[in-house]
C-alpha atoms as a PDB file:
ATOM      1  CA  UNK A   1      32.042  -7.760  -1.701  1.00  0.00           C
ATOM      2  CA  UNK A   2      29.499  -8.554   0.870  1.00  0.00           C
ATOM      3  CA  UNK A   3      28.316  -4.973   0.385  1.00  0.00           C
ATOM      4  CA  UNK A   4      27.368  -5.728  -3.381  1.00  0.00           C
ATOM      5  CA  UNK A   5      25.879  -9.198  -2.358  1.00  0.00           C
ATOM      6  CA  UNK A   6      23.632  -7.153  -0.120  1.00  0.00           C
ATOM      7  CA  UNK A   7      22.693  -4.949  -2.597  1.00  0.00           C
ATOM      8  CA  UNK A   8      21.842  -7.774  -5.338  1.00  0.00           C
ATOM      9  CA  UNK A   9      19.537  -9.408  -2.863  1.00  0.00           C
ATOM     10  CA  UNK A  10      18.103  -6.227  -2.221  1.00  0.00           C
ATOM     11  CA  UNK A  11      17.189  -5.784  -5.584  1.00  0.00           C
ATOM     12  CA  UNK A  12      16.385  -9.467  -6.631  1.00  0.00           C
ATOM     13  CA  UNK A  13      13.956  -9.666  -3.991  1.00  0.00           C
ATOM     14  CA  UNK A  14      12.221  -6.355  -4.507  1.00  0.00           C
ATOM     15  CA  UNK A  15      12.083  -7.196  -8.268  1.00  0.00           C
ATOM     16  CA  UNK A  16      10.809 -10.861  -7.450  1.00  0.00           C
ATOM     17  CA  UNK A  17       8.054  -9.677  -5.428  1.00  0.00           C
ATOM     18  CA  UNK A  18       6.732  -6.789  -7.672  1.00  0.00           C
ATOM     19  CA  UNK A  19       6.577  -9.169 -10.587  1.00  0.00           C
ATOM     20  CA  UNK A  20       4.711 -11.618  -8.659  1.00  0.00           C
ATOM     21  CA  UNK A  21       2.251  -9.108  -7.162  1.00  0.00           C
ATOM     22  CA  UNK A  22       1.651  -7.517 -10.593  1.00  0.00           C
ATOM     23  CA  UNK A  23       0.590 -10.634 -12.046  1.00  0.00           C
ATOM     24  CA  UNK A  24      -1.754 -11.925  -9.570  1.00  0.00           C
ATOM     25  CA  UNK A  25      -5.020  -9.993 -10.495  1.00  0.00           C
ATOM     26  CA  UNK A  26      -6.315  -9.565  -7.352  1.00  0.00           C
ATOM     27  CA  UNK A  27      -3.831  -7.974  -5.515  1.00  0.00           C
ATOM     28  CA  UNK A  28      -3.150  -5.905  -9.172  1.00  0.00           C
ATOM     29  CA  UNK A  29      -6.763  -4.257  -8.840  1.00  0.00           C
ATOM     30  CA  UNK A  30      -6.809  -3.942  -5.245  1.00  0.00           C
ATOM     31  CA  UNK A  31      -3.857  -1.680  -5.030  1.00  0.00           C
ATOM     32  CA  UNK A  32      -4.587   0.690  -8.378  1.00  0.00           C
ATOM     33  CA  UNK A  33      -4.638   4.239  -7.417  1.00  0.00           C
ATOM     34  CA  UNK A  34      -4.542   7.470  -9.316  1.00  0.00           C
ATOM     35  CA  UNK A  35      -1.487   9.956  -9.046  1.00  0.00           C
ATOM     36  CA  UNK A  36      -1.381  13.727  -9.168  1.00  0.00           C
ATOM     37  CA  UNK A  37      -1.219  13.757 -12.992  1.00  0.00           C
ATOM     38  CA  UNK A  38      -4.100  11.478 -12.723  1.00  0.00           C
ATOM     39  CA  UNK A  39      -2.653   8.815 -14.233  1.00  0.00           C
ATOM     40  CA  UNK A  40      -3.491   5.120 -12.775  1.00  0.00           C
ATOM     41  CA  UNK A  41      -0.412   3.546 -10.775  1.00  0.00           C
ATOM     42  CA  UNK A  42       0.037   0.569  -8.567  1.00  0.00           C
ATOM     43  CA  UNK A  43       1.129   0.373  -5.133  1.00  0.00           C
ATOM     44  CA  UNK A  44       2.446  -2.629  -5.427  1.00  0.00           C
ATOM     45  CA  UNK A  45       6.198  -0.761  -5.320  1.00  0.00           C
ATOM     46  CA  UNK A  46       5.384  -0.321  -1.554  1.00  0.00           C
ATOM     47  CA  UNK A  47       5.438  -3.893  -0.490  1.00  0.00           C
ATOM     48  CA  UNK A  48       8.119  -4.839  -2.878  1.00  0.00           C
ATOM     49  CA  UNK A  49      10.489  -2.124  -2.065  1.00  0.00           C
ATOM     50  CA  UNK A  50       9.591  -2.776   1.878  1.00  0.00           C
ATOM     51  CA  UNK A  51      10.375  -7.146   1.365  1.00  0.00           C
ATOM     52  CA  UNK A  52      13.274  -6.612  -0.722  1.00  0.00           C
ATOM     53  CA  UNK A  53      15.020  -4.055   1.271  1.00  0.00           C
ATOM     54  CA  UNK A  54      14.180  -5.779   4.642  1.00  0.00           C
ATOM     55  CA  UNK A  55      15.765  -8.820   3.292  1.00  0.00           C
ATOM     56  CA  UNK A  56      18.873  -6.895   1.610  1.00  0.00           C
ATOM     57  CA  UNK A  57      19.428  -5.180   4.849  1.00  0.00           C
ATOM     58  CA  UNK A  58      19.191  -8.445   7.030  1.00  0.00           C
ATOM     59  CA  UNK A  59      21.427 -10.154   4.768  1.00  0.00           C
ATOM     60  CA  UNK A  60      24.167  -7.107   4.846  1.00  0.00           C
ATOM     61  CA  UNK A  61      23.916  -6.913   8.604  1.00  0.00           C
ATOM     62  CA  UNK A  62      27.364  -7.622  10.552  1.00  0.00           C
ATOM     63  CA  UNK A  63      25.865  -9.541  13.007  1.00  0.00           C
ATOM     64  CA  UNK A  64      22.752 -11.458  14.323  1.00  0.00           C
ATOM     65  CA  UNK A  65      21.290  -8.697  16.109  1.00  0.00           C
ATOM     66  CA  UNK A  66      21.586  -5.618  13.362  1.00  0.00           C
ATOM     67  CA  UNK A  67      20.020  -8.375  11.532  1.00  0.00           C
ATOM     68  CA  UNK A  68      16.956  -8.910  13.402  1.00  0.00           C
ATOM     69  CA  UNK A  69      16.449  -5.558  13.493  1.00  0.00           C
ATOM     70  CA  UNK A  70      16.551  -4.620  10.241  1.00  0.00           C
ATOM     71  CA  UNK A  71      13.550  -7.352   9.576  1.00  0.00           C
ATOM     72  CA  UNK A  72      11.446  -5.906  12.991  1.00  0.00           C
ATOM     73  CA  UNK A  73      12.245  -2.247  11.408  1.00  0.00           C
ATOM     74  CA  UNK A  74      11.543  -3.395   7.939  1.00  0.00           C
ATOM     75  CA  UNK A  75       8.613  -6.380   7.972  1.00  0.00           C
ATOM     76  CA  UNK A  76       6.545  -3.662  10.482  1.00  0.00           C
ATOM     77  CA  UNK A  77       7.065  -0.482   9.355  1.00  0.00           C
ATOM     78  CA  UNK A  78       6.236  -1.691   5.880  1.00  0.00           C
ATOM     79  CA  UNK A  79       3.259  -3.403   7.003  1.00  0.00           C
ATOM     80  CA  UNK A  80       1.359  -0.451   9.068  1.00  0.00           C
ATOM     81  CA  UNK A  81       2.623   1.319   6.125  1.00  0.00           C
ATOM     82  CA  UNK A  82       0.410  -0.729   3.835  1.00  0.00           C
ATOM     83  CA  UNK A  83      -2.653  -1.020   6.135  1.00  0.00           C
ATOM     84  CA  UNK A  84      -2.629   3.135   6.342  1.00  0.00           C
ATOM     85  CA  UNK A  85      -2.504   3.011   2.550  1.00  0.00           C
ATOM     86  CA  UNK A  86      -5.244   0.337   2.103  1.00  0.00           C
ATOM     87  CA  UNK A  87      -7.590   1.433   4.670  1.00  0.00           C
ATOM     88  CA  UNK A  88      -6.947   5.155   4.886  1.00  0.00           C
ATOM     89  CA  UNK A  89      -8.447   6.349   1.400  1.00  0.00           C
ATOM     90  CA  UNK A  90     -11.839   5.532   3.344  1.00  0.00           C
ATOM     91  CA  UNK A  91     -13.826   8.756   3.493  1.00  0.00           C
ATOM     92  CA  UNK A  92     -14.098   8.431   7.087  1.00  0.00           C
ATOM     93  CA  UNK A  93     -10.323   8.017   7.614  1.00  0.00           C
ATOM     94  CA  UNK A  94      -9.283  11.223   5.607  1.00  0.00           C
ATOM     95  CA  UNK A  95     -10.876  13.605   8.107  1.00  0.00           C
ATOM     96  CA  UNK A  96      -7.807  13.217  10.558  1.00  0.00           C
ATOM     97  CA  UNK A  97      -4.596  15.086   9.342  1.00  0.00           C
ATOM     98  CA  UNK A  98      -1.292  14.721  10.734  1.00  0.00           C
ATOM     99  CA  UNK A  99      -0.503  14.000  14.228  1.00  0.00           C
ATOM    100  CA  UNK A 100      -2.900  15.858  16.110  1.00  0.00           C
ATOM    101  CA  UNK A 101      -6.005  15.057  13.928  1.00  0.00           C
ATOM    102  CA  UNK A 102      -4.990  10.754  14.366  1.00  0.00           C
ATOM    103  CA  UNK A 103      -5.375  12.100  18.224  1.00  0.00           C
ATOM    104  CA  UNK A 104      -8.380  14.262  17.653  1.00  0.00           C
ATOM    105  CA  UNK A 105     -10.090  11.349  16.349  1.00  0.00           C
ATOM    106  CA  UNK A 106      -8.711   9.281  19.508  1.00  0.00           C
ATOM    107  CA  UNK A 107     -10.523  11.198  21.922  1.00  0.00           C
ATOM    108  CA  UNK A 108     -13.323  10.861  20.051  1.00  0.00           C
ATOM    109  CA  UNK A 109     -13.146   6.806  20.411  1.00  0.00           C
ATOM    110  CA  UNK A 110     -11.513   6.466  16.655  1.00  0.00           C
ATOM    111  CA  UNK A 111      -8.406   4.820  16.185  1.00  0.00           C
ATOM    112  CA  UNK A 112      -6.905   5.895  12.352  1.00  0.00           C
ATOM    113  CA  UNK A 113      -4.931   4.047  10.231  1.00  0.00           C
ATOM    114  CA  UNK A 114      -2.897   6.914  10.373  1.00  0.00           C
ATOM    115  CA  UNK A 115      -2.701   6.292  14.166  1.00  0.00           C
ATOM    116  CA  UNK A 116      -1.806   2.731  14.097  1.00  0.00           C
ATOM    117  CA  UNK A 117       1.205   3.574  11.441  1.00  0.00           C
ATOM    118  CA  UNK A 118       2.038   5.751  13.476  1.00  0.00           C
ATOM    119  CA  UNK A 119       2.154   4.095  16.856  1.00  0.00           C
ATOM    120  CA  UNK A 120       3.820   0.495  14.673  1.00  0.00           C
ATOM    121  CA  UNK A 121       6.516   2.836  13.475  1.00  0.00           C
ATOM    122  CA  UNK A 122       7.627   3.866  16.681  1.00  0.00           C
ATOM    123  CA  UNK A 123       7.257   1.017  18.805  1.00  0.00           C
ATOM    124  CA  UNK A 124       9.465  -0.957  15.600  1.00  0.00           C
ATOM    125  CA  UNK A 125      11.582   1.216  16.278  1.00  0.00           C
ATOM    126  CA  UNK A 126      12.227   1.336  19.873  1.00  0.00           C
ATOM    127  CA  UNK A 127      12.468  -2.685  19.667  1.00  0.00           C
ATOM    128  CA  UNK A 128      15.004  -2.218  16.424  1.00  0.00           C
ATOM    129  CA  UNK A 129      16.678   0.217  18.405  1.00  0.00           C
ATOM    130  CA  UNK A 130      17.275  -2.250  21.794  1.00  0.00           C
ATOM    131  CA  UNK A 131      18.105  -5.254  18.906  1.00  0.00           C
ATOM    132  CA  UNK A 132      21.077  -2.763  18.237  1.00  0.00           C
ATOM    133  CA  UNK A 133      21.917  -1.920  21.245  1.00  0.00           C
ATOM    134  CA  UNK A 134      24.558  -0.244  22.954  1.00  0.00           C
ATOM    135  CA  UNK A 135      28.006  -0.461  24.233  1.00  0.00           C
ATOM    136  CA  UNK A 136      27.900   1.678  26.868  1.00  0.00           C
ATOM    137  CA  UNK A 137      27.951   0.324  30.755  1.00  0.00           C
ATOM    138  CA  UNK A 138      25.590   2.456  32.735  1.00  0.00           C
ATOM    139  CA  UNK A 139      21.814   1.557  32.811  1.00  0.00           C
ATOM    140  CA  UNK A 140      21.404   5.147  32.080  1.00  0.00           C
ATOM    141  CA  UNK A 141      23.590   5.345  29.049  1.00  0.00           C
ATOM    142  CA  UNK A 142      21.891   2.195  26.969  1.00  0.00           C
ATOM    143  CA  UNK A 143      18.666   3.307  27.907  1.00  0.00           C
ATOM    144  CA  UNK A 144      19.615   6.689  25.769  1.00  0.00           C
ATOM    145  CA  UNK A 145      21.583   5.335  23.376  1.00  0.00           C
ATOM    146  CA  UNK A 146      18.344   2.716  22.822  1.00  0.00           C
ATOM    147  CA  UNK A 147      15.673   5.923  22.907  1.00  0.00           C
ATOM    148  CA  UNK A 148      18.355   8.254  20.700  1.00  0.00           C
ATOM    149  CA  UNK A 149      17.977   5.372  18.144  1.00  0.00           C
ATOM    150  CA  UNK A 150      14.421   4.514  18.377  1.00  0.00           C
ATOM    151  CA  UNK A 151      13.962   8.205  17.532  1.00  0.00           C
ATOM    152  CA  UNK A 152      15.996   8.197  14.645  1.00  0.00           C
ATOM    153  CA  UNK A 153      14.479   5.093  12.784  1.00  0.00           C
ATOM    154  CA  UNK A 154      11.064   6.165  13.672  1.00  0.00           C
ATOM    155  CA  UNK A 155      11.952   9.790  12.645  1.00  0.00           C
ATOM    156  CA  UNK A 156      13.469   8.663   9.428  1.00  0.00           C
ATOM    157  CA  UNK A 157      10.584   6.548   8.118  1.00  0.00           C
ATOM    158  CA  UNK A 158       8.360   9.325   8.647  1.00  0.00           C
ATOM    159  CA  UNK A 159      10.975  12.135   6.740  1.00  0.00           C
ATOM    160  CA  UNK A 160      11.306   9.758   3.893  1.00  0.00           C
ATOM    161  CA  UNK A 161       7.630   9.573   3.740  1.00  0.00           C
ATOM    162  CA  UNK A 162       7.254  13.195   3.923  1.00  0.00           C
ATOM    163  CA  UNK A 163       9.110  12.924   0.791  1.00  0.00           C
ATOM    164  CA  UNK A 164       6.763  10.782  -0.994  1.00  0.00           C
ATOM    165  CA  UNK A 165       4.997  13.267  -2.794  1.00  0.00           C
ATOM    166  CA  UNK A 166       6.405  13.477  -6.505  1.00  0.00           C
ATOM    167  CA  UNK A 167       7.988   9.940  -8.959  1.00  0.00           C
ATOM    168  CA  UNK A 168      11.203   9.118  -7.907  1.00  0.00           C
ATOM    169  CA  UNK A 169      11.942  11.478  -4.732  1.00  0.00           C
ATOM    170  CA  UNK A 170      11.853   9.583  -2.140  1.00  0.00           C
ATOM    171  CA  UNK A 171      14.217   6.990  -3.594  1.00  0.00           C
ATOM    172  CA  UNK A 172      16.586   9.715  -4.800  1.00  0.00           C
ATOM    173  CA  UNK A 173      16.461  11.060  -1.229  1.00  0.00           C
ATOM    174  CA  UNK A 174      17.133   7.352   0.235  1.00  0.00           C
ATOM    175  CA  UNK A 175      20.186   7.216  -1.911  1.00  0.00           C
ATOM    176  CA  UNK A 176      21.256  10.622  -1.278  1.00  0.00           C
ATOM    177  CA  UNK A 177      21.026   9.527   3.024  1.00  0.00           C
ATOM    178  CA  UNK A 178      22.060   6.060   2.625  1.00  0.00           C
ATOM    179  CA  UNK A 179      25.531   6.211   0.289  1.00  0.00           C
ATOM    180  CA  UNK A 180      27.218   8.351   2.959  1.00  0.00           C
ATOM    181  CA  UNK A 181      25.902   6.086   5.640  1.00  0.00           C
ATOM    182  CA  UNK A 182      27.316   3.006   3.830  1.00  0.00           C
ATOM    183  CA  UNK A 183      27.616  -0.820   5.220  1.00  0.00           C
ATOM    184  CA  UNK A 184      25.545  -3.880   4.045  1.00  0.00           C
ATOM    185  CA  UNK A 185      22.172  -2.438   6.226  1.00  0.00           C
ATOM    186  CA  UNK A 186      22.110   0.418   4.182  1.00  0.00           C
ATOM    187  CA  UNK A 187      23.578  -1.155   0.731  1.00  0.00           C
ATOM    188  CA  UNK A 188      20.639  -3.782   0.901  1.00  0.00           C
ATOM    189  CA  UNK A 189      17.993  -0.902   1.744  1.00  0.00           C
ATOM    190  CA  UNK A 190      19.424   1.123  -1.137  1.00  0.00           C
ATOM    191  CA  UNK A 191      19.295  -2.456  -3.967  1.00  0.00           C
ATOM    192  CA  UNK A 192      15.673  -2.783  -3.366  1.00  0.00           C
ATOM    193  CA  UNK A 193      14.548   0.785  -4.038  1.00  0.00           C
ATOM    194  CA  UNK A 194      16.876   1.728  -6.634  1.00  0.00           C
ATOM    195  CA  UNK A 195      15.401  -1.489  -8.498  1.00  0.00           C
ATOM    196  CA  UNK A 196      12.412   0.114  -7.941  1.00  0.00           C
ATOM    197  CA  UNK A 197      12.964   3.799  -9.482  1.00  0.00           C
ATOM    198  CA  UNK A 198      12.532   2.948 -12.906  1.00  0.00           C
ATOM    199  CA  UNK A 199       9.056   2.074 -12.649  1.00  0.00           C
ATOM    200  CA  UNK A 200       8.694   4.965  -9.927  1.00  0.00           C
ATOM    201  CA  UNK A 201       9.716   7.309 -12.263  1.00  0.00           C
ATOM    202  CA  UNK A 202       7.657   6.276 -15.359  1.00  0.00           C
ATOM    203  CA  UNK A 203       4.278   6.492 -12.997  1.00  0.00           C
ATOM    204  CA  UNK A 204       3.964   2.908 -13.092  1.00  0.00           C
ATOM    205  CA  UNK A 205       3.920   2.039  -9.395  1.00  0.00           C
ATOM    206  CA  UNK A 206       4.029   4.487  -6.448  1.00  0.00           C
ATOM    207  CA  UNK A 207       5.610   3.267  -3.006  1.00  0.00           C
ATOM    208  CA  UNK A 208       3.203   4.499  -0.584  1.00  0.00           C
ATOM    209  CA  UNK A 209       3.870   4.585   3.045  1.00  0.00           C
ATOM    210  CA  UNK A 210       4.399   1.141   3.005  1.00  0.00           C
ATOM    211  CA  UNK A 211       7.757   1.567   0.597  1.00  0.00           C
ATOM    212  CA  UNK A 212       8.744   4.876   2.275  1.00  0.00           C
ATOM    213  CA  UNK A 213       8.017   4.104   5.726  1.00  0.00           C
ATOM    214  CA  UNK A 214      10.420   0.744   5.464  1.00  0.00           C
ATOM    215  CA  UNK A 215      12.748   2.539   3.269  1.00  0.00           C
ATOM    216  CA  UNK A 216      13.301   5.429   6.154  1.00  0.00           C
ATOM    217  CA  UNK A 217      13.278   2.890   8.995  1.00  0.00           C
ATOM    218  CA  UNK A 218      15.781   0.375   7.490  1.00  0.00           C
ATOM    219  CA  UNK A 219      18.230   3.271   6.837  1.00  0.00           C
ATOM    220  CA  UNK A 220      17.370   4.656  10.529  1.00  0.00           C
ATOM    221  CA  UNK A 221      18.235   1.027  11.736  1.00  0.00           C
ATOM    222  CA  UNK A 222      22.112   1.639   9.578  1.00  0.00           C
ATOM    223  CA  UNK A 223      22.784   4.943  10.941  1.00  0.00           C
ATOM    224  CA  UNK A 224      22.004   3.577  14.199  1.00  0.00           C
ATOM    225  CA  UNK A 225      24.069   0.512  13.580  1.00  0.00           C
ATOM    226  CA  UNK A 226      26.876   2.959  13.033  1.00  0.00           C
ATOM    227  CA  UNK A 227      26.684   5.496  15.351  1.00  0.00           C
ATOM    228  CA  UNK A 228      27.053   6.044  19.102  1.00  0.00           C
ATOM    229  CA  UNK A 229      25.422   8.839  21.494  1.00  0.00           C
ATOM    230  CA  UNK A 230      26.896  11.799  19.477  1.00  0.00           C
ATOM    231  CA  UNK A 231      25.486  10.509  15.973  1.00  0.00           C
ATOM    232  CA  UNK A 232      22.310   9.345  17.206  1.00  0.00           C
ATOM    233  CA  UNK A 233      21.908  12.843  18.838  1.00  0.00           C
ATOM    234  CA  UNK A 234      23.017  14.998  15.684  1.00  0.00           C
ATOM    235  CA  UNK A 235      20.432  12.990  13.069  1.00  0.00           C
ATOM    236  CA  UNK A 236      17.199  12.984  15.682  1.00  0.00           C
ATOM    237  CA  UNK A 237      17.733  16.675  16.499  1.00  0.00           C
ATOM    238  CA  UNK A 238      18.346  17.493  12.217  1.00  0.00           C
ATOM    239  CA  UNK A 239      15.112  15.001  11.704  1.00  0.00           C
ATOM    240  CA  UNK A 240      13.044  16.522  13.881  1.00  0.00           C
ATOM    241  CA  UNK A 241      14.044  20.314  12.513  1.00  0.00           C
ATOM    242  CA  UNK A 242      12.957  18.770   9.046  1.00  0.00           C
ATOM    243  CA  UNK A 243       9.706  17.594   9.881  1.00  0.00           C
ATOM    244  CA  UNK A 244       8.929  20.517  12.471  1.00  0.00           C
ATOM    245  CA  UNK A 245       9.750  22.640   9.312  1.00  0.00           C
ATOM    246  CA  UNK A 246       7.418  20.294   6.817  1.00  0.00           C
ATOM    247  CA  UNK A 247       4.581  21.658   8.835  1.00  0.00           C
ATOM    248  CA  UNK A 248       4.898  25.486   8.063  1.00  0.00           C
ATOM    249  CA  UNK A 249       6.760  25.005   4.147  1.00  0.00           C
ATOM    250  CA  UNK A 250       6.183  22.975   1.660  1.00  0.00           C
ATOM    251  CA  UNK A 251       8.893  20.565   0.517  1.00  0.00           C
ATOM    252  CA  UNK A 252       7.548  20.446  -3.105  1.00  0.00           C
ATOM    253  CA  UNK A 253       7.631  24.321  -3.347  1.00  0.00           C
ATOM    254  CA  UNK A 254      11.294  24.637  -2.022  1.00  0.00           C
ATOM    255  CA  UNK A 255      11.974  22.012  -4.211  1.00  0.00           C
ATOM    256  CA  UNK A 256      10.212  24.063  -7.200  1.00  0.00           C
ATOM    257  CA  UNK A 257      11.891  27.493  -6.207  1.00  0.00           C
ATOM    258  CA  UNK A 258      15.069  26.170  -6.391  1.00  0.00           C
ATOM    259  CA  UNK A 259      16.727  25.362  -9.699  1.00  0.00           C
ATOM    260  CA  UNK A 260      19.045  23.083  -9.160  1.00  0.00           C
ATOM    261  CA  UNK A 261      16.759  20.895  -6.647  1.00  0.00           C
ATOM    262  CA  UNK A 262      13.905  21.287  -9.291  1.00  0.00           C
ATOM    263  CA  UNK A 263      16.181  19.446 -11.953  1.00  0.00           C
ATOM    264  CA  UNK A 264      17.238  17.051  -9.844  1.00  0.00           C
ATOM    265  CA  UNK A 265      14.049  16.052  -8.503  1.00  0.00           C
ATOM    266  CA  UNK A 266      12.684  15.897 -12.338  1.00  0.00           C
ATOM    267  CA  UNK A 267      15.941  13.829 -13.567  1.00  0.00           C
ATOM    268  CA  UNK A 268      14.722  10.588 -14.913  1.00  0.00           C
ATOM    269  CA  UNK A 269      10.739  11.624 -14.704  1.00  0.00           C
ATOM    270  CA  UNK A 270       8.141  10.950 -17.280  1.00  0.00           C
ATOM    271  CA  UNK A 271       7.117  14.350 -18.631  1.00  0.00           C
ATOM    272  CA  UNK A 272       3.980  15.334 -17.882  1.00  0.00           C
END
């Protein structure tokens, strides 16, 4: 029961606050963009999908700490999410790519929006991660249990985000990684962005790094909240194989190449 009530909030909130951002005209024309079919969407999914799943996941948390990190996970990764996707169409912000461009630019005295999503994911992270804690005794132990975790969150925002690419993955991906995961973190998480899909899938809104990056860190901060050492361990090291990989494949080609991934991924869509 309290997983369903975490899930309803999830989605009531999410809904709520993309309603309430659509109709204010402002914020409307401020976050228009155009997709890959060229057609003109609103980011407004982001910040809905981030509130409403932060709020799901604090409500399904078992206790007071899970809780407060599920809103430090959520509430910051969802923000630097938003300021990277506000400020970094700038022409002078698309020069950096990836990791080592954000720290190219660094040296050269710029700091990216890329860099400060970066940098807001991971330190959300690490402080979502010591929230959780850990019940081991040794100094040494929580101190790895805390890092194992802040590595997964931070890692899983940034997977989920890798997803991003095409209407409706990234959600299908969160539900696909969350079910198994289960609890009211996770149920929460999953309420807000599955309220979100149909409008992600008609090329309505988009969610941006700001939905995706709070969508991958709230279900980092469940897995977390579930796991010890070995599971922490297991999802960092398969997390950072996925991303290492994202750099030399393309997701969206496996995805075409394989039939059964290609169907899924179009299930739902808008045709072109």
């Amino acid at each position: 029961m309290a997983v369903l009530r975490s899930f309803g909030v999830g989605a009531s909130v999410a809904r709520a606050t993309l309603g309430w951002i659509r109709r204010d005209p402002t914020y409307a024309a401020m976050l228009e963009r155009t997709n890959f079919h060229g057609r003109t969407v609103s980011l407004a999914g982001g910040p809905a999908l981030a509130a409403g799943a932060t709020v799901g996941a604090a409500a399904g948390a078992r206790n007071a700490r899970t809780a407060a990190a599920a809103v430090t996970a959520g509430m910051v990764s969802g923000s630097v999410g938003l300021y990277d996707d506000m400020v970094g169409n700038r022409p002078e912000q698309k020069t950096a790519k990836g990791f080592a461009g954000h720290l190219g630019a660094l040296r050269e005295g710029r700091v990216t929006s890329g860099l400060v999503k970066i940098a807001g994911v991971g330190a959300a992270g690490l402080a979502a991660s010591a929230l959780i804690g850990s019940k081991r005794t040794s100094l040494l132990g929580r101190s790895a249990d805390v890092l194992l975790g802040a590595g997964v969150i931070a890692g899983m925002a940034n997977f989920v985000n890798l997803l991003d690419l095409r209407p409706g993955r990234a959600i299908k991906a969160g539900v696909a990684i969350g079910a198994p995961i289960g609890g009211g973190v996770a149920a929460g998480t999953l309420g807000a962005a599955t309220a979100m899909l149909p409008e992600d899938l008609g090329e309505e809104i988009m969610l941006g790094d700001a939905g995706a990056n709070a969508m991958g860190a709230l279900l980092g901060v469940a897995l977390t909240s579930r796991t010890g050492m070995g599971g922490r361990f297991v999802a960092l090291a398969a997390l950072a194989a996925l991303t290492a990989a994202s750099e030399k494949v393309s997701y969206t080609k496996v995805i075409q190449d394989t039939p059964w991934l290609r169907r899924l991924d179009e299930l739902g869509r808008r045709p072109a």
